[in-house]
Protein backbone atom coordinates (compact mmCIF):
# COMPACT_ATOMS: atom_id res chain seq x y z
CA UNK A 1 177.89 207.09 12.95
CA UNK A 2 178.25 208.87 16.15
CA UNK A 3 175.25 210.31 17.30
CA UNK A 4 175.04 213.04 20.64
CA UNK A 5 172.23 214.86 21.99
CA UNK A 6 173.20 218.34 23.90
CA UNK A 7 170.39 218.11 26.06
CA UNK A 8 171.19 221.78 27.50
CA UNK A 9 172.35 224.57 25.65
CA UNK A 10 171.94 228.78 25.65
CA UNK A 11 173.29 228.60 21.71
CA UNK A 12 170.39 231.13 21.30
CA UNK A 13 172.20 233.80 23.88
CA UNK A 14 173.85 237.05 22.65
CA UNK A 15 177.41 235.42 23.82
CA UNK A 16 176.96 233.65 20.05
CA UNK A 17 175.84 237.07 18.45
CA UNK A 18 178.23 237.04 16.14
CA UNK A 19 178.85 232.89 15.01
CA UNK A 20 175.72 231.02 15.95
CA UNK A 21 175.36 229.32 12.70
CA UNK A 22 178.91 228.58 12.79
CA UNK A 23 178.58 227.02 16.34
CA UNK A 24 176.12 225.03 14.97
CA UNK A 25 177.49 223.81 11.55
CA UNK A 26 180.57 223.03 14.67
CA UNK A 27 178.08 220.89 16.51
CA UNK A 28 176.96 218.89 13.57
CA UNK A 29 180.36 218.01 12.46
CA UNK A 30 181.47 216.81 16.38
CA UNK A 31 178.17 214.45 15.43
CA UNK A 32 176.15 216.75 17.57
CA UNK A 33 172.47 215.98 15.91
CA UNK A 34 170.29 217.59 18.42
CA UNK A 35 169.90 220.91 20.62
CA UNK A 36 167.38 221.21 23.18
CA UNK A 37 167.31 224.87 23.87
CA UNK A 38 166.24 225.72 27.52
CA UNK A 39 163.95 229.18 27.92
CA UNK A 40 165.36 231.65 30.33
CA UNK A 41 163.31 234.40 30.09
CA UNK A 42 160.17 235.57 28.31
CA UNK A 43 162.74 237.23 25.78
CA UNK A 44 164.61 233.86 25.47
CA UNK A 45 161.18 232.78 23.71
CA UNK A 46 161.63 234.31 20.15
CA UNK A 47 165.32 233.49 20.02
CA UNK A 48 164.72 230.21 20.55
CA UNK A 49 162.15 229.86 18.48
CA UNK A 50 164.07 231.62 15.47
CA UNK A 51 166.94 228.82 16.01
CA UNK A 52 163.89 226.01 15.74
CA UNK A 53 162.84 227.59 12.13
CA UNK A 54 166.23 227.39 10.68
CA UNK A 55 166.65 223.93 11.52
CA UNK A 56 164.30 222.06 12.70
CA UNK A 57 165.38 219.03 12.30
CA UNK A 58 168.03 220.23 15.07
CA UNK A 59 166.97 222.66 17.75
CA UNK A 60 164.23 222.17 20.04
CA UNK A 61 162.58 224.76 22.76
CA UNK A 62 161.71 224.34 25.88
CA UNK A 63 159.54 227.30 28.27
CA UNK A 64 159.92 228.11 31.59
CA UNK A 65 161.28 231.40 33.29
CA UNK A 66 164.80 230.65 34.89
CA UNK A 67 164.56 231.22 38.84
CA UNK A 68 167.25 234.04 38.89
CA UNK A 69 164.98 236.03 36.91
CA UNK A 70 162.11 235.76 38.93
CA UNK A 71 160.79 239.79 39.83
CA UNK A 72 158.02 241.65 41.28
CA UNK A 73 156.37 240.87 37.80
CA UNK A 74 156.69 236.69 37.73
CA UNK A 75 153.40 236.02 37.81
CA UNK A 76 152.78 238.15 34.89
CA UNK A 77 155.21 236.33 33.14
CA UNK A 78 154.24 233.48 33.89
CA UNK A 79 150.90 233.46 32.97
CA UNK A 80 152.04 234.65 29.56
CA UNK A 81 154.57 231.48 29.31
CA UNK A 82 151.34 229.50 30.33
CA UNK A 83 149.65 230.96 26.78
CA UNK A 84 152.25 230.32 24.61
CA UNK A 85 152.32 226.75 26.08
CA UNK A 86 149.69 226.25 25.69
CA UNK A 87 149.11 227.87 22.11
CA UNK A 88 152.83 226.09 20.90
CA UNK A 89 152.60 222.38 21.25
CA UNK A 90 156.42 222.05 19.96
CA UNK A 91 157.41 222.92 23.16
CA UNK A 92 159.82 219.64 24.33
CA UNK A 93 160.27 220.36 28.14
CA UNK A 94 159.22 222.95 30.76
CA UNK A 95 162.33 224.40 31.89
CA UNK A 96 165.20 226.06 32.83
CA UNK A 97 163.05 226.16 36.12
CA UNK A 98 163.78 225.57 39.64
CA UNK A 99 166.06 227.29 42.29
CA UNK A 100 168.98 229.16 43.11
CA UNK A 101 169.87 230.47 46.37
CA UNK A 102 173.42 231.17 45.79
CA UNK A 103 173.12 234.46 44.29
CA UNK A 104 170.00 236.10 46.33
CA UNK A 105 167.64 234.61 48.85
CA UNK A 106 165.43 237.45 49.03
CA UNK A 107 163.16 235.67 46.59
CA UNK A 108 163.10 231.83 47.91
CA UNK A 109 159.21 232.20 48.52
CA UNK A 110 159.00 233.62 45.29
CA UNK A 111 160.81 231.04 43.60
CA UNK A 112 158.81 228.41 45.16
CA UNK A 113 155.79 229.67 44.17
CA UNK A 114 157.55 229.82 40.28
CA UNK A 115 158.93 226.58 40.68
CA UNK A 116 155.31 224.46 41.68
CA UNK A 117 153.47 226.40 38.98
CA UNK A 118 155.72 225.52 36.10
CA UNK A 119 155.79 221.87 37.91
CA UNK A 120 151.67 222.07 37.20
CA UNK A 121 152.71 222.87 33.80
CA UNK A 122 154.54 219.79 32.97
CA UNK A 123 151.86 217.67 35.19
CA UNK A 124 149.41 218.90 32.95
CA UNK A 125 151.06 219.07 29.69
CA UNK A 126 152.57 215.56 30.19
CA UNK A 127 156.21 217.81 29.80
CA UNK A 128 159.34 216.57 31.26
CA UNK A 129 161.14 219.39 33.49
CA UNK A 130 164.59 220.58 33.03
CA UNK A 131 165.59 221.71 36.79
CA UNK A 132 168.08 224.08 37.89
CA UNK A 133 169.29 223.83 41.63
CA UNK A 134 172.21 225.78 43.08
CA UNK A 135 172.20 226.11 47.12
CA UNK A 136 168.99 224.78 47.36
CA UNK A 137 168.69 220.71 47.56
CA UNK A 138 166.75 220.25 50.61
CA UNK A 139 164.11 223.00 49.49
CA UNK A 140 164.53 221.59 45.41
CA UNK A 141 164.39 217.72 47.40
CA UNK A 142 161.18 218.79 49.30
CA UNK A 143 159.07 219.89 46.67
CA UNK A 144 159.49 217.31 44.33
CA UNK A 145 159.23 214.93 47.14
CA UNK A 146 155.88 216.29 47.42
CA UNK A 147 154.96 215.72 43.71
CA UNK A 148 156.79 212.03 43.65
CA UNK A 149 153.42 210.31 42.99
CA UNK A 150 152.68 212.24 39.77
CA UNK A 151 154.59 210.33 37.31
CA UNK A 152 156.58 213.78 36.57
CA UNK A 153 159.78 212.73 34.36
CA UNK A 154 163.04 215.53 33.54
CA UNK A 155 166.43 216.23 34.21
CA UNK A 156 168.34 218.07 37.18
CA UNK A 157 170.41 219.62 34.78
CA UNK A 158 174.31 220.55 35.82
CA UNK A 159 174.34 218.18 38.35
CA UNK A 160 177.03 218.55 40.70
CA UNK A 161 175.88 217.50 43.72
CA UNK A 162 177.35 214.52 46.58
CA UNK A 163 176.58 210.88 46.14
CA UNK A 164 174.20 211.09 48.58
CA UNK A 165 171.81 214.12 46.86
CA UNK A 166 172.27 211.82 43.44
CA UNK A 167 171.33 208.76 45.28
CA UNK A 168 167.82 211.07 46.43
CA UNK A 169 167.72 212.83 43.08
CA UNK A 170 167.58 209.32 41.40
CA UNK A 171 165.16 208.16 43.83
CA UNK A 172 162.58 209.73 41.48
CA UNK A 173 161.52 207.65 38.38
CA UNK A 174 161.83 209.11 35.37
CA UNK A 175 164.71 211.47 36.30
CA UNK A 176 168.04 211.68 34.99
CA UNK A 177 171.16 213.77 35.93
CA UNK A 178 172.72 215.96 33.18
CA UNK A 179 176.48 215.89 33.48
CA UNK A 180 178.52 218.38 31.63
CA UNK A 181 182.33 219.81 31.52
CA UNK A 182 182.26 220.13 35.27
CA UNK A 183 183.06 216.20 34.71
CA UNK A 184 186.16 216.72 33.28
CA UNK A 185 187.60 219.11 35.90
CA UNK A 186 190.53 218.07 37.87
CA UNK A 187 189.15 218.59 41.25
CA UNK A 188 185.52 217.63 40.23
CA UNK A 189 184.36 214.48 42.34
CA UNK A 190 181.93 214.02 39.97
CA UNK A 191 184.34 210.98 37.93
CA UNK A 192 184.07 209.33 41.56
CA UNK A 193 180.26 209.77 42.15
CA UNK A 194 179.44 208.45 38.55
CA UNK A 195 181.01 205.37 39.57
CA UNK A 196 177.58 204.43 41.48
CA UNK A 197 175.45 205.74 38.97
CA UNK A 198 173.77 203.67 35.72
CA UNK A 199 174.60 205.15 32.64
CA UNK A 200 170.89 204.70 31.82
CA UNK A 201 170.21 207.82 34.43
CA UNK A 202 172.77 210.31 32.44
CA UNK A 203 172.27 212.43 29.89
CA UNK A 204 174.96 215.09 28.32
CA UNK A 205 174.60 218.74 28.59
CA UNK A 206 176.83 222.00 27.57
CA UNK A 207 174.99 224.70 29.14
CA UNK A 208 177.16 226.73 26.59
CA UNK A 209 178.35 228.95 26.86
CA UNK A 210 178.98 228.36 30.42
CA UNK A 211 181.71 225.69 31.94
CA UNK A 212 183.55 224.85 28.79
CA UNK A 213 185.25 221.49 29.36
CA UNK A 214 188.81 220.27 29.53
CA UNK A 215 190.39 221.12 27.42
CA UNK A 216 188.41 224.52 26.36
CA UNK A 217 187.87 225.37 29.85
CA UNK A 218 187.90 228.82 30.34
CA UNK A 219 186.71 229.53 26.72
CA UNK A 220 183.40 230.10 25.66
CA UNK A 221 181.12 226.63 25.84
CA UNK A 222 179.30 225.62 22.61
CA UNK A 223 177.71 222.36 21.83
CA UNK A 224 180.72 220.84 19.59
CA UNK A 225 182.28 220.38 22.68
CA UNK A 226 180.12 217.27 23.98
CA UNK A 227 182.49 214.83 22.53
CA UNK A 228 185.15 215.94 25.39
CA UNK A 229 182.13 215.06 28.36
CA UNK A 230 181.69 211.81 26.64
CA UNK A 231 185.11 210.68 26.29
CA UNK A 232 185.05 211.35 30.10
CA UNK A 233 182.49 209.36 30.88
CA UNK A 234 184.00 206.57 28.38
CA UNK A 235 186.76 206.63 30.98
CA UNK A 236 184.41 206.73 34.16
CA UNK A 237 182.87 203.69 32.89
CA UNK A 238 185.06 201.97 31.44
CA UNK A 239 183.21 201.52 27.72
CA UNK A 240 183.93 203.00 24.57
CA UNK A 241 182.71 206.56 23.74
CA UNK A 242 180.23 204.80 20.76
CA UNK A 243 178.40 203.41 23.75
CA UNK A 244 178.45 206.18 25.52
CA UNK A 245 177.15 208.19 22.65
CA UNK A 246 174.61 205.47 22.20
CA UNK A 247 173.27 205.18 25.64
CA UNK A 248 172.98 208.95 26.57
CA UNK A 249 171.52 209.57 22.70
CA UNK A 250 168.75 207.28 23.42
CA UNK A 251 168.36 208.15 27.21
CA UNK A 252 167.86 211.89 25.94
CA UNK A 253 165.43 210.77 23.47
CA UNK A 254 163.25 208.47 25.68
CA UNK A 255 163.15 211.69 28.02
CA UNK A 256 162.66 214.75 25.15
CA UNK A 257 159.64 212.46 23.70
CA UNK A 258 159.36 215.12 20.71
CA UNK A 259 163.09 215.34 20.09
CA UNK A 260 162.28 211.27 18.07
């Protein structure tokens, strides 16, 4: 049987208000097993962790405080994230952390400052990271570069990058990229990059409801629609989508440790 892992998905958002358990029941039937739910804000928290008491067996949390949200009360929040880390051991990843500098760079030094704390999180709680990065490689590339000898292990999730930022992103043990419908896009140079890349550094992702693949692009994302990502990368490399299935399944789960 088929097996996928949506390694990144906002099923918990109000964009699923009205179907959730639908999109769900959805993902289960496109063989869809497991959900790992990335935090984006302190209010993400109970969502999430509503989703993880209806099924368990399916949906697992992450916490971390999304670098768009970062405001004059961060720290705050933060340090309240840091509690209920430390308080919730289910927890499977620090993240959606990171940063984006394509919307407002008014806060870089703020995210920074977000990003390395959450990074001690995860260094301390032996937590892979789930890393967001829009506009901001060199600044994302020089602060992990900076943590490289601390055995830190995650995802840059949404990976969209050139073959040269994978090449630096994969340069870090433990790492993988997360490659979503953005594969399947007709101008995407993502089907040439992969090329170069192991499947054994790739995991799937959604980040539903955002970039629906082809051919749902456009529509709302959900996590049924993983099986259109891997029949991509069944054509990328050349395999058929069972192994894809296989290989990403098991990368995800040697990654989300708690996700077994």
């Amino acid at each position: 049987m088929i097996e996928f892992v949506d390694t990144h998905t906002h099923l918990f958002c109000e964009e699923f208000l009205e179907d959730r358990e639908d999109a769900v029941q959805r993902a289960l039937e496109a063989g869809v097993r497991t959900l790992c739910l990335p935090c984006i804000t302190e209010d993400s928290i109970p969502l999430m962790k509503d989703m993880c008491m209806q099924y368990p067996e399916v949906c697992h949390a992450m916490i971390g405080l999304h670098p768009t949200e970062i405001d004059d009360d961060f720290e705050s929040v933060l340090a309240r994230m840091y509690d209920e880390l430390k308080k919730n051991r289910d927890y499977i990843a620090v993240g959606e952390v990171g940063l984006d500098l394509y919307w407002d760079t008014t806060r870089k030094k703020d995210q920074i400052k977000a990003f390395e704390t959450q990074i001690g999180w995860a260094n301390e709680m032996k937590l892979p990271l789930a890393i967001h990065s829009r506009n901001a490689f060199d600044e994302l590339y020089s602060i992990m570069d900076s943590h490289r000898s601390e055995g830190l292990s995650g995802v840059f999730h949404c990976f969209s990058g050139s073959e040269d930022e994978a090449k630096k992103l994969l340069s870090f043990d433990g790492f993988f990229l997360g490659i979503g419908g953005v594969v399947t896009y007709k101008k995407s140079e993502l089907p040439q990059l992969l090329a170069s890349v192991p499947l054994e550094r790739v995991v799937l992702e959604t980040d539903s409801p955002y970039l629906a693949p082809v051919p749902k692009r456009g529509k709302r994302n959900e996590s049924s629609y993983i099986p259109f990502i891997a029949q991509k990368l069944a054509e990328i490399y050349a395999c058929p989508v069972e192994y894809i299935a296989e290989v990403t399944t098991a990368n995800a789960r040697a990654l989300f440790k708690k996700i077994m």
